[in-house]
C-alpha atoms as a PDB file:
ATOM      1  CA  UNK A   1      35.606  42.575  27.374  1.00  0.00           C
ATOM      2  CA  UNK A   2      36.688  41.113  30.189  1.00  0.00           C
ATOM      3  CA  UNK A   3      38.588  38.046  28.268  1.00  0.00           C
ATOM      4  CA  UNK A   4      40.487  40.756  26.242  1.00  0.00           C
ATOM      5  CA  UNK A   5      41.539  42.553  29.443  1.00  0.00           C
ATOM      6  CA  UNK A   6      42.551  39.438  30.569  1.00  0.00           C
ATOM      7  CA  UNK A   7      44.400  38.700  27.678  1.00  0.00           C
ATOM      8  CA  UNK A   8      46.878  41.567  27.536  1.00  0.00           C
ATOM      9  CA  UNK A   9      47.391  41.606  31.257  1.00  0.00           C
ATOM     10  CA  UNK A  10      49.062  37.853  30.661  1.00  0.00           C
ATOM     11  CA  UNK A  11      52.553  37.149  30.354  1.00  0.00           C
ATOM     12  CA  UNK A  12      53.753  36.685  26.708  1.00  0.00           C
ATOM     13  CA  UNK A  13      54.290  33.588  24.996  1.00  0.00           C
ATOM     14  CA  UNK A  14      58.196  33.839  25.039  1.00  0.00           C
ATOM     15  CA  UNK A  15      57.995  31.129  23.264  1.00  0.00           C
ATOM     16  CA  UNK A  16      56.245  31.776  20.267  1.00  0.00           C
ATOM     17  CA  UNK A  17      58.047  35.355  21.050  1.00  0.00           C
ATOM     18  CA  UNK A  18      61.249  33.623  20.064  1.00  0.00           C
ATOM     19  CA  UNK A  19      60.117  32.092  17.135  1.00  0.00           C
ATOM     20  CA  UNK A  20      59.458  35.575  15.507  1.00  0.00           C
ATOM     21  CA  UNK A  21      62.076  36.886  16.494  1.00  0.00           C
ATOM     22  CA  UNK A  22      64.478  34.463  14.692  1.00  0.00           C
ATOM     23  CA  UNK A  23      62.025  34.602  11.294  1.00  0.00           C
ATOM     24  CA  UNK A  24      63.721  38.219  10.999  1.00  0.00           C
ATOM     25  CA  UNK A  25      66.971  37.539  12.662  1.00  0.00           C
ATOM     26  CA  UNK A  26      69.464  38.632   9.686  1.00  0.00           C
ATOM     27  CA  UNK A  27      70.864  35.862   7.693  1.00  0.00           C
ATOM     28  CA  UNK A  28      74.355  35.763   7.331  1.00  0.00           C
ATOM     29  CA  UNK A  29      75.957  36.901   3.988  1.00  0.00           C
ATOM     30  CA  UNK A  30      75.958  34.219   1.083  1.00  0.00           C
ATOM     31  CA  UNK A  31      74.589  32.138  -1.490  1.00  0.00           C
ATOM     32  CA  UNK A  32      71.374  30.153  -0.541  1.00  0.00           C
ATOM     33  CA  UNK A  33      68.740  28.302  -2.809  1.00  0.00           C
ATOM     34  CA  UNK A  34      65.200  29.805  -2.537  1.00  0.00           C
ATOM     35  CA  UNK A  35      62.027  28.748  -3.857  1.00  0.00           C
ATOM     36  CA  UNK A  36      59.559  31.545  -4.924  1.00  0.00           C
ATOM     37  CA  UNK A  37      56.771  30.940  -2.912  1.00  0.00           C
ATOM     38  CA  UNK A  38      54.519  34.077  -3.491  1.00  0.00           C
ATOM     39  CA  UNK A  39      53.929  36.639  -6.196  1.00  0.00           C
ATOM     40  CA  UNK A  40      51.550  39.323  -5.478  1.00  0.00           C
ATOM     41  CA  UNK A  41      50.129  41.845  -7.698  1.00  0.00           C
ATOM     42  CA  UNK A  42      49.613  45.055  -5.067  1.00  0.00           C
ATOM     43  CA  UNK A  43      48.509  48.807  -5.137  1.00  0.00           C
ATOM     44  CA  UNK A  44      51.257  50.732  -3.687  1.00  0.00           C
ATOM     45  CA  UNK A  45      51.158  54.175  -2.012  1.00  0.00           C
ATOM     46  CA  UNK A  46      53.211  55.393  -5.355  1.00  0.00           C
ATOM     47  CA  UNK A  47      51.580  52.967  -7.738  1.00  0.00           C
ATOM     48  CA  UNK A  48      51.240  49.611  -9.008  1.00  0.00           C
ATOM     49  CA  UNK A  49      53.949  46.872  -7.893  1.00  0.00           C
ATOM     50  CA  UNK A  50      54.721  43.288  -8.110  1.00  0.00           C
ATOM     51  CA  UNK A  51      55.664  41.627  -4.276  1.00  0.00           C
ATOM     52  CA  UNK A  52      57.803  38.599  -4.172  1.00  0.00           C
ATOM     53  CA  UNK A  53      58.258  36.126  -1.297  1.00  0.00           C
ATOM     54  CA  UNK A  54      60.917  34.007  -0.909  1.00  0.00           C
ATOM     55  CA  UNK A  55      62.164  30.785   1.224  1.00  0.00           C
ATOM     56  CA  UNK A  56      65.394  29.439   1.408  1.00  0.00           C
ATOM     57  CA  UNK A  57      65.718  25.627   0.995  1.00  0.00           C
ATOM     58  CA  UNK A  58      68.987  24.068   1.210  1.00  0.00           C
ATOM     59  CA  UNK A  59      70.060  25.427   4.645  1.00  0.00           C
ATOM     60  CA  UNK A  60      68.915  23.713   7.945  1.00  0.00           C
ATOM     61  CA  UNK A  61      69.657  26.578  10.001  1.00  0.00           C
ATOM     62  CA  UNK A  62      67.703  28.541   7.787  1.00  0.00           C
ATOM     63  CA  UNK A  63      65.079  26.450   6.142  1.00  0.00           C
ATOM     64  CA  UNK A  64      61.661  28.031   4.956  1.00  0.00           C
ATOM     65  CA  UNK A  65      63.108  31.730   6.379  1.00  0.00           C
ATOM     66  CA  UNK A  66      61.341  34.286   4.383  1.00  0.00           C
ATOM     67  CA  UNK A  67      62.621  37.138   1.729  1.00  0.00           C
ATOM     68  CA  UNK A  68      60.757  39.554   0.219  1.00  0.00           C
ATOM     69  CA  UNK A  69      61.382  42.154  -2.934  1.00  0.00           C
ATOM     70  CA  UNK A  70      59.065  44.560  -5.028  1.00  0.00           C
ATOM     71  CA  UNK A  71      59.279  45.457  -8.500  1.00  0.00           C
ATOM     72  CA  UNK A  72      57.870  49.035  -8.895  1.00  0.00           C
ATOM     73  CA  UNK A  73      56.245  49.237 -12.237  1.00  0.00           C
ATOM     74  CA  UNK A  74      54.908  53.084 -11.335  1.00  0.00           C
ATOM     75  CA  UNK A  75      58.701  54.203 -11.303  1.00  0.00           C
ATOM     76  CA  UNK A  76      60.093  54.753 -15.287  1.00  0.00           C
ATOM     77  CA  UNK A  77      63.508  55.908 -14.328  1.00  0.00           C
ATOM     78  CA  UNK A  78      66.054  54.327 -16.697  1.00  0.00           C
ATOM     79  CA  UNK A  79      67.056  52.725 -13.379  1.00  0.00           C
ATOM     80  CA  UNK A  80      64.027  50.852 -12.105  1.00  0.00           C
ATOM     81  CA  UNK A  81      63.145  50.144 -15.826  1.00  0.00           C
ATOM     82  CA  UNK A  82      66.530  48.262 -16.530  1.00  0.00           C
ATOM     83  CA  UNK A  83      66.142  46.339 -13.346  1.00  0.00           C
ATOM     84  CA  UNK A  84      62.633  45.296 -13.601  1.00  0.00           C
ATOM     85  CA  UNK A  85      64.077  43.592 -17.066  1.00  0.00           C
ATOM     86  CA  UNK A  86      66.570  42.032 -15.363  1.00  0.00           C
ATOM     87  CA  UNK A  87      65.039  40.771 -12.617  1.00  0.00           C
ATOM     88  CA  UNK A  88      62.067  39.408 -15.023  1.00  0.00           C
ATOM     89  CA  UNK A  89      64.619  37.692 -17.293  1.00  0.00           C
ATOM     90  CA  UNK A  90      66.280  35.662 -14.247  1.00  0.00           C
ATOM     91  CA  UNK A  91      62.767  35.290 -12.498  1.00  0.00           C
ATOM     92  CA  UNK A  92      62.544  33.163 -16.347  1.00  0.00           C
ATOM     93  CA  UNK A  93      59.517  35.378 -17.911  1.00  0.00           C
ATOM     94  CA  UNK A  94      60.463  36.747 -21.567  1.00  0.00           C
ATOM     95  CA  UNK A  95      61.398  40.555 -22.662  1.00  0.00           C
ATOM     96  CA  UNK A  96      57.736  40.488 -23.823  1.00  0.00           C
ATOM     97  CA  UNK A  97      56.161  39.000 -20.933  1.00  0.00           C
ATOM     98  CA  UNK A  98      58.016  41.907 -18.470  1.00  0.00           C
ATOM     99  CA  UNK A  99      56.762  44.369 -21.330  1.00  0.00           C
ATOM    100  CA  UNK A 100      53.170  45.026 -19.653  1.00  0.00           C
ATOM    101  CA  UNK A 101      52.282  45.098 -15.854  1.00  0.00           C
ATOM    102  CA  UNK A 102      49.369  42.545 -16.404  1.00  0.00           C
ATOM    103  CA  UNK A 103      51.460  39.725 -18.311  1.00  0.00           C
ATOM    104  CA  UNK A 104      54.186  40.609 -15.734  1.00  0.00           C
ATOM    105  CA  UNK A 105      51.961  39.599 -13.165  1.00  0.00           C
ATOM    106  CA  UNK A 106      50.543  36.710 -14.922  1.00  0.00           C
ATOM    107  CA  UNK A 107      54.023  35.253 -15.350  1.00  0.00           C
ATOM    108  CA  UNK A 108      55.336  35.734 -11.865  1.00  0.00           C
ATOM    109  CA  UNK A 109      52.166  33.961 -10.751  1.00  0.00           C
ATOM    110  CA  UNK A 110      53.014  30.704 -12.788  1.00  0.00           C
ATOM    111  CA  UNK A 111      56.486  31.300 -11.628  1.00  0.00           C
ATOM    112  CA  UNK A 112      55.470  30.376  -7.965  1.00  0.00           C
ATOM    113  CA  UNK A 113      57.634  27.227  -6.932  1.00  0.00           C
ATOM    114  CA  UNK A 114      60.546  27.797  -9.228  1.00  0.00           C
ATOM    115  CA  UNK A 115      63.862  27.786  -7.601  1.00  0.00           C
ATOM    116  CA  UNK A 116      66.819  29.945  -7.714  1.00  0.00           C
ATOM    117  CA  UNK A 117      70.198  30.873  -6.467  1.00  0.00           C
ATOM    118  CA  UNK A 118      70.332  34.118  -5.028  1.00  0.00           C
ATOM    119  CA  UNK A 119      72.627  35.983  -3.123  1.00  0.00           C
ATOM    120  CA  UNK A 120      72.150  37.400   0.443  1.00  0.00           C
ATOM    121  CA  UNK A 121      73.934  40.611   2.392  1.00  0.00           C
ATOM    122  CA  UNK A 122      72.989  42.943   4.594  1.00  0.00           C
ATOM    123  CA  UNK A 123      72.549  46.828   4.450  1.00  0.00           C
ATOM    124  CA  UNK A 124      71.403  49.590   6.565  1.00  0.00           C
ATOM    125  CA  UNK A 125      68.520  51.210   5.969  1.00  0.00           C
ATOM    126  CA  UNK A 126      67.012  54.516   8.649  1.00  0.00           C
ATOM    127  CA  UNK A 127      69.376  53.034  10.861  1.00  0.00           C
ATOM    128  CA  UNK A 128      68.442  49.396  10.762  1.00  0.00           C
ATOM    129  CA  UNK A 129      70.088  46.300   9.188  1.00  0.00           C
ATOM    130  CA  UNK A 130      68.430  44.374   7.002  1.00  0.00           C
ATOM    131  CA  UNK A 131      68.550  41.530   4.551  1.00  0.00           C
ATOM    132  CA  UNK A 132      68.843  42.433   0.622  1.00  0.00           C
ATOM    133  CA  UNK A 133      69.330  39.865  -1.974  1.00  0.00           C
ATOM    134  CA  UNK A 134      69.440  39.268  -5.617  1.00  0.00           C
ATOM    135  CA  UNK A 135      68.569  36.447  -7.808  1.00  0.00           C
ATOM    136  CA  UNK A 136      72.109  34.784  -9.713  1.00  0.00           C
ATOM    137  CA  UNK A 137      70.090  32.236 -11.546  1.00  0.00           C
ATOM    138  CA  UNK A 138      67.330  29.866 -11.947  1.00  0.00           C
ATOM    139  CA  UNK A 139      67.748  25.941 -11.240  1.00  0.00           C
ATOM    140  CA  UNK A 140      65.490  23.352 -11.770  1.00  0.00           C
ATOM    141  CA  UNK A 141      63.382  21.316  -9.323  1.00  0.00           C
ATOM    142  CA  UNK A 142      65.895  18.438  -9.218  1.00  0.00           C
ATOM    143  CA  UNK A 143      69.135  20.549  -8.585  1.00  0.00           C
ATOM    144  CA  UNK A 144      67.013  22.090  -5.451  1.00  0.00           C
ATOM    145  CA  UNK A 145      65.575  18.625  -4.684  1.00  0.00           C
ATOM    146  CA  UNK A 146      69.342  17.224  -4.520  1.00  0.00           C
ATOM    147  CA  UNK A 147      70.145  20.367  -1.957  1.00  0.00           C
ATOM    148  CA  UNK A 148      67.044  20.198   0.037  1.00  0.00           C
ATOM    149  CA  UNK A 149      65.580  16.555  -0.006  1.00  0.00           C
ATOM    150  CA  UNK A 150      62.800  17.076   2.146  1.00  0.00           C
ATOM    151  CA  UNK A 151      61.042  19.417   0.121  1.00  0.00           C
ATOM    152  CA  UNK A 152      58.429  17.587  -1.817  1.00  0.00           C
ATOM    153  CA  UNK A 153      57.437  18.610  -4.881  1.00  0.00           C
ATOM    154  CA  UNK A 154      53.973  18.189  -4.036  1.00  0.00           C
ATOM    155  CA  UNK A 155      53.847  21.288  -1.794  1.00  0.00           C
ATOM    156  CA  UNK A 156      54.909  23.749  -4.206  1.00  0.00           C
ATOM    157  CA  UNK A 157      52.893  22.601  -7.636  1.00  0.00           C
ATOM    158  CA  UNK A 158      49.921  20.883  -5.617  1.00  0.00           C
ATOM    159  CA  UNK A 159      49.248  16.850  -6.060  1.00  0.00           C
ATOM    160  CA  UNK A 160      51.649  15.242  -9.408  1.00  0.00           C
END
């Protein structure tokens, strides 16, 4: 007890402090290259969803930052519906694959290290900014490579 005590009565690592801080600094508006690095199949509070992670890769200042979206399967508005479609069909899984929660899932999983362009801007949101982006495209492995040269390939599809 006395080491956690300790513990919080120390000064904080400003250093590490500063690090975290500028993983959720806002990015500034633009087109970036990402590389889908995680696809998560969770159990919201409304229902079933699909969690994306993102990291950019052809900006220095920015390199590896972090994006995140969620599909909500639960919702069925014509709305959510039309953009799950969408965002499937750029992601690069077929009308069929986006069709069922499970082969949604499936797909996004063996989607993990693809690369895309998307866009980046930021909104408000209960009185906070925030990053929002959208996918433009997919692009290959060598088109990111050519943008980002230290990536290895290695680290996103294991040992080739």
């Amino acid at each position: 007890m006395n080491d956690f005590n300790e513990f919080f009565a120390s000064e904080p690592n400003t250093a590490q402090t500063d690090i975290h801080r500028k993983e959720f600094d806002l990015l500034p508006d633009g087109e970036y290259e990402a590389t889908l690095s995680k696809a998560t199949l969770v159990a919201g509070s409304k229902g079933m969803q699909l969690d994306f992670e993102f990291r950019i890769t052809n900006s220095e200042a920015y390199q590896n930052r972090r994006l995140w979206k969620s599909l909500y399967f639960y919702n069925k508005s014509e709305g959510n519906v039309k953009f799950v479609k969408t965002y499937m069909s750029i992601l690069g899984a077929s009308l069929s694959e986006a069709k069922s929660l499970e082969n949604a899932a499936k797909k996004a999983s063996e989607l993990v290290g693809s690369c895309y362009k998307i866009k980046v801007y930021a909104s408000e949101y209960n009185g906070k900014k925030k990053n929002e982006f959208y996918l433009n495209k997919k692009i290959d492995f060598v088109t990111a490579q050519n943008i980002a040269p230290d990536i290895d390939k290695a680290d996103f599809f294991g040992a080739v």
